[in-house]
C-alpha atoms as a PDB file:
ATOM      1  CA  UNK A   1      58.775  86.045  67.780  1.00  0.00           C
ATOM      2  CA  UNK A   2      61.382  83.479  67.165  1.00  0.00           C
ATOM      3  CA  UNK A   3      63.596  84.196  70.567  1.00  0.00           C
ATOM      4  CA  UNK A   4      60.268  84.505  72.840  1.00  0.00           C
ATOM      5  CA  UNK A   5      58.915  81.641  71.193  1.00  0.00           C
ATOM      6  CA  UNK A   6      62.023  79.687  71.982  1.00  0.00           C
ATOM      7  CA  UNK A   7      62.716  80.553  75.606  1.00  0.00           C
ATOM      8  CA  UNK A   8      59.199  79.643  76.488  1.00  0.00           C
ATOM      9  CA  UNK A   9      59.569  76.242  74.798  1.00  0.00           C
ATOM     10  CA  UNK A  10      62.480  75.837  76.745  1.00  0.00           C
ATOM     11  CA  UNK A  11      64.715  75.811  73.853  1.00  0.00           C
ATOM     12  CA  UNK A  12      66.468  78.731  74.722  1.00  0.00           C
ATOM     13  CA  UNK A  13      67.963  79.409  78.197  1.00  0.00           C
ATOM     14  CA  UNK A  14      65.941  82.556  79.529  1.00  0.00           C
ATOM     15  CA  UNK A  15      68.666  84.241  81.529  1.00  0.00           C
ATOM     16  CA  UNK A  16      71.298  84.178  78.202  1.00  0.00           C
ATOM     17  CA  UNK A  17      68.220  85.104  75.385  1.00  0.00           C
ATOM     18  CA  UNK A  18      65.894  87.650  77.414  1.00  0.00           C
ATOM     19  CA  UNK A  19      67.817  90.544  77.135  1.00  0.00           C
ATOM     20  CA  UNK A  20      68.068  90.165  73.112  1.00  0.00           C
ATOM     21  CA  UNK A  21      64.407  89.514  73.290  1.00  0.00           C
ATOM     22  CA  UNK A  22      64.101  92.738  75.343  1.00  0.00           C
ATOM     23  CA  UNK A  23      65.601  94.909  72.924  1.00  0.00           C
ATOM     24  CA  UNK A  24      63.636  93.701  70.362  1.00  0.00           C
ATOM     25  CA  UNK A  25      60.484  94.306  72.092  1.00  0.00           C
ATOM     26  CA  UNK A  26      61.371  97.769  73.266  1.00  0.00           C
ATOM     27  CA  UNK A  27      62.269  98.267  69.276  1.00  0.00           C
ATOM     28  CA  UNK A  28      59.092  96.905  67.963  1.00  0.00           C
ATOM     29  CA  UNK A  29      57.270  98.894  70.582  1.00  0.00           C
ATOM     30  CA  UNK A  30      58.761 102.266  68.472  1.00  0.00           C
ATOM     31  CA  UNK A  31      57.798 100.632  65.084  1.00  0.00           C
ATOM     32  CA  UNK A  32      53.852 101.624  66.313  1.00  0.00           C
ATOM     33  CA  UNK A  33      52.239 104.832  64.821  1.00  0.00           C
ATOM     34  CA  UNK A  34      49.773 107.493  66.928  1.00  0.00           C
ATOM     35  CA  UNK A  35      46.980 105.351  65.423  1.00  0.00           C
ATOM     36  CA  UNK A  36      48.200 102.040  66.165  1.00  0.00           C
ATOM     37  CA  UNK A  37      49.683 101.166  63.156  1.00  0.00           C
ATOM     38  CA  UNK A  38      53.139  99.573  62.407  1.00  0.00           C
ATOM     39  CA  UNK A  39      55.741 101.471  60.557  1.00  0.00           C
ATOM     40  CA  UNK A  40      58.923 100.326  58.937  1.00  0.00           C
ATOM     41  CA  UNK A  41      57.393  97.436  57.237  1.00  0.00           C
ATOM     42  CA  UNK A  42      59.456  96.649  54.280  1.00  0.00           C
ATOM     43  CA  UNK A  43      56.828  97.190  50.848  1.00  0.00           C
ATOM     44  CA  UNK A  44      56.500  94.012  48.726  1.00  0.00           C
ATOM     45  CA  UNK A  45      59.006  93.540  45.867  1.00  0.00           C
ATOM     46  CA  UNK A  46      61.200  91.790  43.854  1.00  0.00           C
ATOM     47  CA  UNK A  47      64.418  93.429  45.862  1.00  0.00           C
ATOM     48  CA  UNK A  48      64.738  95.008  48.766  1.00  0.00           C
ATOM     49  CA  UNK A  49      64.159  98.874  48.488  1.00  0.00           C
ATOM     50  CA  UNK A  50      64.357 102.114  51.200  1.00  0.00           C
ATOM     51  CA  UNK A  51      62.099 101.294  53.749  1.00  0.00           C
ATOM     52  CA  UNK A  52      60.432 103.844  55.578  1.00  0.00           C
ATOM     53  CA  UNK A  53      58.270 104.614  59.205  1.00  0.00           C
ATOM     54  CA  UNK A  54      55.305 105.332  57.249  1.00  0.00           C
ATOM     55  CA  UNK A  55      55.805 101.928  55.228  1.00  0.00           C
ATOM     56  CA  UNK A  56      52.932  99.654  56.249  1.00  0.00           C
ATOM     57  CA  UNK A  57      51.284  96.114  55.457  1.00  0.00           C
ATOM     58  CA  UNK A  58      48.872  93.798  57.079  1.00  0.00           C
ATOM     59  CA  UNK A  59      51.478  91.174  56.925  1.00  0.00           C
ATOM     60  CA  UNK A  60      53.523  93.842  59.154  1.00  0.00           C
ATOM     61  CA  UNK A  61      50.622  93.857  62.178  1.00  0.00           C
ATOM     62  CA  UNK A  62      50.466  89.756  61.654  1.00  0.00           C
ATOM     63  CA  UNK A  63      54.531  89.461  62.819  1.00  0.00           C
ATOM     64  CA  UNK A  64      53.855  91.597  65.524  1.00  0.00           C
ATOM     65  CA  UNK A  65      50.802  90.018  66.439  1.00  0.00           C
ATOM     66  CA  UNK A  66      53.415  86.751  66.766  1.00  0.00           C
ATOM     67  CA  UNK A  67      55.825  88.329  68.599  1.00  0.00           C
ATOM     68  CA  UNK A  68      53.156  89.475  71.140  1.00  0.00           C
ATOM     69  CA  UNK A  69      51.418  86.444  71.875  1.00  0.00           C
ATOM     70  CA  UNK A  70      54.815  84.824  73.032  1.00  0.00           C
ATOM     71  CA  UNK A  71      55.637  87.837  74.799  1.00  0.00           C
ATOM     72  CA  UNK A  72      52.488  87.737  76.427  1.00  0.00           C
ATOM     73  CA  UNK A  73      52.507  84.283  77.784  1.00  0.00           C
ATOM     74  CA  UNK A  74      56.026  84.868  78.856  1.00  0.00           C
ATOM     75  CA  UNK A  75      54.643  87.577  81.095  1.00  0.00           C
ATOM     76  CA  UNK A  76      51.784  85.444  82.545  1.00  0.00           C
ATOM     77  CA  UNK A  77      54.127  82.656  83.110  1.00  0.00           C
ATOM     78  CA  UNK A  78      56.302  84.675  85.860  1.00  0.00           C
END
C-alpha cells in the first residue's frame, strides 16, 4: 500500500519505486486462496508466532483491499 500510495502522490519517483511495488503485488497476488481468501496473515497475539497459508483474518483482506485501491488508480492513471 505504502509504495503505491506514495508514487501516486508523487512522493516517490515511479521509475526508481515501481519495480519494488511490482514484486509486492505479484507476491500478494500468491497470498489469495481458490476461494478468494488471503493466506499468510499473521494470527493475533502477544508475539509473533509460525505463520501459515491457511492463516486468515478480516484485517488481512482490509490491507489488501489498501494496497489495491492504489494499485488500481495507478493503472487508470497510465
Amino acid at each position: 500500500y505504502g509504495l503505491a500510495w506514495g508514487i501516486n502522490q508523487g512522493e516517490l519517483n515511479k521509475e526508481e519505486y515501481f519495480p519494488a511495488l511490482h514484486r509486492a503485488w505479484s507476491a500478494l497476488q500468491s497470498c489469495i486462496h481458490d476461494n478468494g481468501m488471503i493466506g499468510w496473515v499473521q494470527l493475533p497475539a502477544f508475539n509473533p508466532r509460525e505463520v501459515k497459508f491457511e492463516h486468515n483474518m478480516d484485517y488481512g483482506a482490509g490491507a489488501y483491499l489498501l494496497a489495491g485501491s492504489e494499485v488500481l488508480k495507478m493503472t487508470l492513471n497510465n
